[in-house]
C-alpha atoms as a PDB file:
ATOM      1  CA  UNK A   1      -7.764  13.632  13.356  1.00  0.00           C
ATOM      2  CA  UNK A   2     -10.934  12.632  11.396  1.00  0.00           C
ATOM      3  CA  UNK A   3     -13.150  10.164  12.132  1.00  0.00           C
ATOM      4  CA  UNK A   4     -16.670   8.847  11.232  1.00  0.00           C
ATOM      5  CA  UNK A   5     -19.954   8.016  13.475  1.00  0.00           C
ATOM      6  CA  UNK A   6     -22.210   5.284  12.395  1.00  0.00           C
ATOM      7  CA  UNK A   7     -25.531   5.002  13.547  1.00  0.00           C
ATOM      8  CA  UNK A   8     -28.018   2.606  13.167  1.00  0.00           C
ATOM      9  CA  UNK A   9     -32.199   2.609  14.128  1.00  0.00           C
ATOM     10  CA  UNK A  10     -35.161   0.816  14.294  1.00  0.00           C
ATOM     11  CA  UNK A  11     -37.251   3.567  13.341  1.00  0.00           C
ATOM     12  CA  UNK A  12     -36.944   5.683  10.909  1.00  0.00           C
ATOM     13  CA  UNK A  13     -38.881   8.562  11.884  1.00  0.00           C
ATOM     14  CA  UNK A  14     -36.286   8.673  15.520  1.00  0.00           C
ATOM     15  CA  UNK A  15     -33.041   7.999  13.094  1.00  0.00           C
ATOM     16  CA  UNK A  16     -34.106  10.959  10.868  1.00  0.00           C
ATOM     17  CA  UNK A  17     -34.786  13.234  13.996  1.00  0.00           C
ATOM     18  CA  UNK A  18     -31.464  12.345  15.581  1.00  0.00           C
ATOM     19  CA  UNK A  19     -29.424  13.040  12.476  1.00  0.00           C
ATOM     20  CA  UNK A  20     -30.860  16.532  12.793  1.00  0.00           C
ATOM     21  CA  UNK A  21     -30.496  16.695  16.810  1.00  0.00           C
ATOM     22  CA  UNK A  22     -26.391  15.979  15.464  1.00  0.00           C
ATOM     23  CA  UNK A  23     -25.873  18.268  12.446  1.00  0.00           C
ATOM     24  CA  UNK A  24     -27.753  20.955  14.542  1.00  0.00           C
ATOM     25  CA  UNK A  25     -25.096  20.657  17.061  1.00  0.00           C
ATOM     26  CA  UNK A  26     -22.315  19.890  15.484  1.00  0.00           C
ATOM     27  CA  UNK A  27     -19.859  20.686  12.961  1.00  0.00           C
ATOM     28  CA  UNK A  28     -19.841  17.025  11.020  1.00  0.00           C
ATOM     29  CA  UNK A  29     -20.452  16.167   7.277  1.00  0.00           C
ATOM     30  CA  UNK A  30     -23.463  13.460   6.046  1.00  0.00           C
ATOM     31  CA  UNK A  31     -21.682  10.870   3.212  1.00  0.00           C
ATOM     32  CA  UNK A  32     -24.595   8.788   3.579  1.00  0.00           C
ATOM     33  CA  UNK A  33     -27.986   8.588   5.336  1.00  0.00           C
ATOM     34  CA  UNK A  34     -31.219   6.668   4.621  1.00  0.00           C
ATOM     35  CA  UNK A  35     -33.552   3.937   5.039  1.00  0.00           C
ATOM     36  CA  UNK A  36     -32.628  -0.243   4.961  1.00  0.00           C
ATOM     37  CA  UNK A  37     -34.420  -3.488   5.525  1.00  0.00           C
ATOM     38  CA  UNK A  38     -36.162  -4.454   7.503  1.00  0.00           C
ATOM     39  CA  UNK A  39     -37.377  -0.321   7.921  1.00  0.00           C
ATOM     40  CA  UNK A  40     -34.445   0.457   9.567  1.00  0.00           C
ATOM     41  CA  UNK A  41     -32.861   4.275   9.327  1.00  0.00           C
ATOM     42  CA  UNK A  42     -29.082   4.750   9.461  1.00  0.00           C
ATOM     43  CA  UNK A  43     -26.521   7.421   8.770  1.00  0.00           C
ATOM     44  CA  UNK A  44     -22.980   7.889   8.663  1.00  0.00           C
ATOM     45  CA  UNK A  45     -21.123  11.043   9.548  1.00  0.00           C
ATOM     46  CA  UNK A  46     -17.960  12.415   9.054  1.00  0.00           C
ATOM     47  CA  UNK A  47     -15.817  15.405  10.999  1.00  0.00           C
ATOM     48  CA  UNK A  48     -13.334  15.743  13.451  1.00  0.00           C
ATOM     49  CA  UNK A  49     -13.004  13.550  16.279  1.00  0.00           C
ATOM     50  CA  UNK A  50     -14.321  15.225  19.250  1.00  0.00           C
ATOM     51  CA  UNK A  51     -17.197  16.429  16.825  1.00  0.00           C
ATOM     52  CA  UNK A  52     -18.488  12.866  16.110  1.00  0.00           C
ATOM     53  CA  UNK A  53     -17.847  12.054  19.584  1.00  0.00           C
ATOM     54  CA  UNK A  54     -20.432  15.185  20.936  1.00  0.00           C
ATOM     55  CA  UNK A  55     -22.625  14.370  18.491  1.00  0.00           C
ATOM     56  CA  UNK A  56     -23.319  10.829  18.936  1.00  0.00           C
ATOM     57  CA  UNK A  57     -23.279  11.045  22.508  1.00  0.00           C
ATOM     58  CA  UNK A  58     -26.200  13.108  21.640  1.00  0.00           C
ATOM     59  CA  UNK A  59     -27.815  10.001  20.197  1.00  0.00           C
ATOM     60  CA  UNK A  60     -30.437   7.467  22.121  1.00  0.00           C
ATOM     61  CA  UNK A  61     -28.473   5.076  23.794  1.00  0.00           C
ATOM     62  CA  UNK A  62     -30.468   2.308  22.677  1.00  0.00           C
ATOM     63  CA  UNK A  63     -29.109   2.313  19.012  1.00  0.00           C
ATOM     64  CA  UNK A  64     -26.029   0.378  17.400  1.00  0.00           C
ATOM     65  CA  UNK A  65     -24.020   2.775  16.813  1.00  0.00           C
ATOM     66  CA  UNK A  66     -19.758   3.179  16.604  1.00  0.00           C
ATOM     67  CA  UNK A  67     -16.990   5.927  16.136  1.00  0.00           C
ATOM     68  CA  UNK A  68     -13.827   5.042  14.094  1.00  0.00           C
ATOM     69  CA  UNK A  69     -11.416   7.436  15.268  1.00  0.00           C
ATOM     70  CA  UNK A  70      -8.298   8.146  12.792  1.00  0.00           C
ATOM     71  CA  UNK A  71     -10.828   6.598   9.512  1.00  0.00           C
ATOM     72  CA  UNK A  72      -8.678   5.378   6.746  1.00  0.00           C
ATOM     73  CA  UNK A  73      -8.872   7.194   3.508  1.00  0.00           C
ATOM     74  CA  UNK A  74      -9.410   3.844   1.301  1.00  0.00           C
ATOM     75  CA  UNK A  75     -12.861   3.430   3.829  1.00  0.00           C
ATOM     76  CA  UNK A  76     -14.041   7.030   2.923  1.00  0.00           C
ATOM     77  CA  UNK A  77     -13.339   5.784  -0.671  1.00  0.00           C
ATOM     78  CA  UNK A  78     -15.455   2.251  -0.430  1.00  0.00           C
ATOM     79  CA  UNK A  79     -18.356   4.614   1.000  1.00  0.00           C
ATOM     80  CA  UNK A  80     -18.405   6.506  -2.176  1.00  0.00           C
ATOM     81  CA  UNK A  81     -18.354   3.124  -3.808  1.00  0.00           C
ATOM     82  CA  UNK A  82     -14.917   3.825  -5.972  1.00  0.00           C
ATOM     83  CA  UNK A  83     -14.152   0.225  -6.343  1.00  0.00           C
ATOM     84  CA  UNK A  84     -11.046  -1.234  -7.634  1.00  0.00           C
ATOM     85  CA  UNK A  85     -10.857  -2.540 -10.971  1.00  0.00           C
ATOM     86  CA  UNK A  86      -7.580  -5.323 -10.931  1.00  0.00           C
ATOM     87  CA  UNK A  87      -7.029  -8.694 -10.888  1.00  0.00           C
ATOM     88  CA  UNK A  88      -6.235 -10.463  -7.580  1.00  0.00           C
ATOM     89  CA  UNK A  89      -4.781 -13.880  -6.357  1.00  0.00           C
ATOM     90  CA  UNK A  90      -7.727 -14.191  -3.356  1.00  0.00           C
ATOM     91  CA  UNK A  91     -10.602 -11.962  -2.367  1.00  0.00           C
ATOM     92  CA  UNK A  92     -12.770 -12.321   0.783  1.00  0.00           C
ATOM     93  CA  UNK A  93     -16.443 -11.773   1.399  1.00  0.00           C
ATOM     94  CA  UNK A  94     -17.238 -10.371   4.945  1.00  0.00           C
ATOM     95  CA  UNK A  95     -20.980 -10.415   5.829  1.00  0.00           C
ATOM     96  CA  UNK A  96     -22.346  -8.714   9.352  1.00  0.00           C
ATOM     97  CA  UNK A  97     -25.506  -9.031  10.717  1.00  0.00           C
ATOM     98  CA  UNK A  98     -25.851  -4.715  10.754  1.00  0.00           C
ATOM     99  CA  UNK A  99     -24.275  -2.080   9.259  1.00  0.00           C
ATOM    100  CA  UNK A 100     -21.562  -0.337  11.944  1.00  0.00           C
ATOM    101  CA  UNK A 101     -19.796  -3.772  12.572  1.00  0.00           C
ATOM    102  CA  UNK A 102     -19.260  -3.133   8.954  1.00  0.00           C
ATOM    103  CA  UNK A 103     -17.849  -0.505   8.118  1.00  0.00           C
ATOM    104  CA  UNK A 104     -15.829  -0.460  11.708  1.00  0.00           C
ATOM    105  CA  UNK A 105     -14.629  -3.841  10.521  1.00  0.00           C
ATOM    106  CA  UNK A 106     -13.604  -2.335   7.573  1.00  0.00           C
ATOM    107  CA  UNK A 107     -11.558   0.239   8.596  1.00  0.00           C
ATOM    108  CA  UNK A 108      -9.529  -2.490  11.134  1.00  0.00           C
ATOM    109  CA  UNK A 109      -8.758  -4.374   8.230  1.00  0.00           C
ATOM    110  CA  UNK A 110      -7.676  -1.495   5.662  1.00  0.00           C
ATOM    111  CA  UNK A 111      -5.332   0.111   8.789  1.00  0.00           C
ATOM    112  CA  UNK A 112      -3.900  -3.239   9.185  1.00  0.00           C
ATOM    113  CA  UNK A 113      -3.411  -5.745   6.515  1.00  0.00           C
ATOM    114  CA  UNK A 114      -2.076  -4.893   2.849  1.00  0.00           C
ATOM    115  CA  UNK A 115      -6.009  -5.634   1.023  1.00  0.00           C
ATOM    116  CA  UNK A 116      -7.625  -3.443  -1.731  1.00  0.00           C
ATOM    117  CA  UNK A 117     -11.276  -2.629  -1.047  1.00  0.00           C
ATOM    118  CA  UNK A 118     -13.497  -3.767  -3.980  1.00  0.00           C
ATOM    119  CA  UNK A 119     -17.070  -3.288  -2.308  1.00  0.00           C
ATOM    120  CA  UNK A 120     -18.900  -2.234   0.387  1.00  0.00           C
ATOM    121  CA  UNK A 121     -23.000  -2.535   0.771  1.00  0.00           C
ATOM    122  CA  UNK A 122     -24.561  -1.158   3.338  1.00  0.00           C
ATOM    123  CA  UNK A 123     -28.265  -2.578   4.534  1.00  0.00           C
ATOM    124  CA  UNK A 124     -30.237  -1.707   1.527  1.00  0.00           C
ATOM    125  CA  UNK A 125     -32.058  -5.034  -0.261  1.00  0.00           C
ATOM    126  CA  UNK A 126     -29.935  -7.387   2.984  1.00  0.00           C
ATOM    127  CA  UNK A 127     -32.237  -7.003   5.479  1.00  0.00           C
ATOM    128  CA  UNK A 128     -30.175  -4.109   7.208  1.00  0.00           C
ATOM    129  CA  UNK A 129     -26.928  -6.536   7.014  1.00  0.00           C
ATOM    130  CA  UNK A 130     -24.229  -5.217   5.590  1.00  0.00           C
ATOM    131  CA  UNK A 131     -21.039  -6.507   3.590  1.00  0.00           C
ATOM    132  CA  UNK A 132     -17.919  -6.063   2.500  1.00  0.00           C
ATOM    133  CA  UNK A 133     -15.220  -7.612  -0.465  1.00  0.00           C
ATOM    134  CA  UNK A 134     -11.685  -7.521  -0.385  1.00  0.00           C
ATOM    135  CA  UNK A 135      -8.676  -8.605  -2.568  1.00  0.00           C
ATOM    136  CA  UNK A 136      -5.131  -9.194  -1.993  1.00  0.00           C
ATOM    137  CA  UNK A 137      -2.816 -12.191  -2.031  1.00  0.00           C
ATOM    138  CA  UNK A 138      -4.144 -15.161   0.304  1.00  0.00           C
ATOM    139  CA  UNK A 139      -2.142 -14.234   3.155  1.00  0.00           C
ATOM    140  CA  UNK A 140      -3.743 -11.043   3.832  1.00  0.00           C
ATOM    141  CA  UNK A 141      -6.783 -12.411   3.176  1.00  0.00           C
ATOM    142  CA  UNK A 142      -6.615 -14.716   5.789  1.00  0.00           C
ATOM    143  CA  UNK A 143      -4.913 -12.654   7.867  1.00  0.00           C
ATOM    144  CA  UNK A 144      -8.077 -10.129   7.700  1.00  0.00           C
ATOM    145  CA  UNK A 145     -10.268 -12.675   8.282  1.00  0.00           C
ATOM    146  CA  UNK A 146      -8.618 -13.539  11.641  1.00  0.00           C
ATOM    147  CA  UNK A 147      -8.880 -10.023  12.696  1.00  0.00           C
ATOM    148  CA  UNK A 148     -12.479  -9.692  12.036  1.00  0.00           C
ATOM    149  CA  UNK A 149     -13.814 -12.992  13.648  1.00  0.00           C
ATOM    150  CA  UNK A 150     -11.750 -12.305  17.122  1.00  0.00           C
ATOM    151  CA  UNK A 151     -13.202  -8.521  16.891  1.00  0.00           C
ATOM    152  CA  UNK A 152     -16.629  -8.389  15.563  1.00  0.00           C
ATOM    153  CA  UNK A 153     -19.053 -10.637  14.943  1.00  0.00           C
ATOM    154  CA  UNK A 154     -20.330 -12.005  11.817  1.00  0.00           C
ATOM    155  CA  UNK A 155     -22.342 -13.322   9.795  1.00  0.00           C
ATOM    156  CA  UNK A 156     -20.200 -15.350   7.299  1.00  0.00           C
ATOM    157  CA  UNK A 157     -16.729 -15.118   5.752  1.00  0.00           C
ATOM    158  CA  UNK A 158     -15.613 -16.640   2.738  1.00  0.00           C
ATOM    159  CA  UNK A 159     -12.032 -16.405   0.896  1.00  0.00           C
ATOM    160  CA  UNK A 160     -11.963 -17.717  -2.567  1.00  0.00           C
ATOM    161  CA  UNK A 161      -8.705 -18.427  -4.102  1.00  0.00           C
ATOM    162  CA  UNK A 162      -7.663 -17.506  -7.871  1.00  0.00           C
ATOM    163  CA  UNK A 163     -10.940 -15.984  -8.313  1.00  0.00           C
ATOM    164  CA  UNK A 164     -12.294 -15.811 -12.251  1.00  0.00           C
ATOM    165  CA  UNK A 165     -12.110 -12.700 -13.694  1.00  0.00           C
ATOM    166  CA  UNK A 166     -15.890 -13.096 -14.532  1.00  0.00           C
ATOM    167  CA  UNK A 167     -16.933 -13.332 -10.797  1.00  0.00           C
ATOM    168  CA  UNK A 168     -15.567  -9.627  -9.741  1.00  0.00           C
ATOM    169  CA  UNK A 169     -18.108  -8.309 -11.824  1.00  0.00           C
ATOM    170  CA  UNK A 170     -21.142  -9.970 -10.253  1.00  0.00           C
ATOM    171  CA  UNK A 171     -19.660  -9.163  -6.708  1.00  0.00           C
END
């Protein structure tokens, strides 16, 4: 089963030596690693389950970081940034306060409600927040957002109904 480690740090010189304590250890692959505001370091890794697991138990225990076991192919695509490009009756804007919430956020709602992932940003220019859009029909909008607020916690959530066609290209 695949799955993906998230880490987030304060520093950037410690995030940058622990993603090579990881990759020196274990078998994983880097989609993304670098710095975010405010001078925060993060990276995101990707292997085989008990991989991630060894390697970020390798990992100071004093940084945000998560494991999403089982990862959902459409998440490994909104890392990449291949967004969608159709119409939809509702989309919803999920904003977190850091980046694992996220992107483990994410993955809950992709496994779980019938959404199509049109962006995700990830700390740089927010501050080290991160966010995420969705679209779908207004049920599964709302039905994602009542899986993220009782799991994570957030920053905001909006849904906006019949958005204009104008609007998904300034998301």
């Amino acid at each position: 089963m695949r799955s993906i480690g998230i880490a987030e740090f304060n520093s950037i010189p410690t995030g940058i030596e622990q993603l090579d304590k990881i990759l020196k250890k274990v078998d994983v692959e880097v989609y993304r690693g670098g710095t975010t505001c405010p001078g925060k370091y993060y990276f995101i890794i990707y292997g085989e389950v008990e991989a991630i697991s060894q390697g970020m138990r390798e990992i100071e225990k004093s940084t945000n970081v998560e494991i999403v076991s089982g990862v959902a192919p459409e998440l490994i695509k909104a890392l990449n940034k291949k967004e969608v490009g159709k119409r939809f009756s509702a989309i919803g804007v999920f904003e977190f306060y850091g980046i694992p919430e996220g992107v483990k956020a994410l993955d809950l709602v992709i496994k779980s409600v019938e959404i199509s992932v049109l962006k995700l940003i990830l700390g740089w220019t927010l501050a080290g927040k991160s966010y995420f859009v969705i679209g779908g029909d207004i049920s599964s909008i709302e039905e994602a957002v009542v899986l993220v607020t009782g799991s994570f916690k957030t920053r905001d959530i909006k849904i906006i109904n019949n958005p204009t066609k104008e609007l998904l290209d300034f998301i």
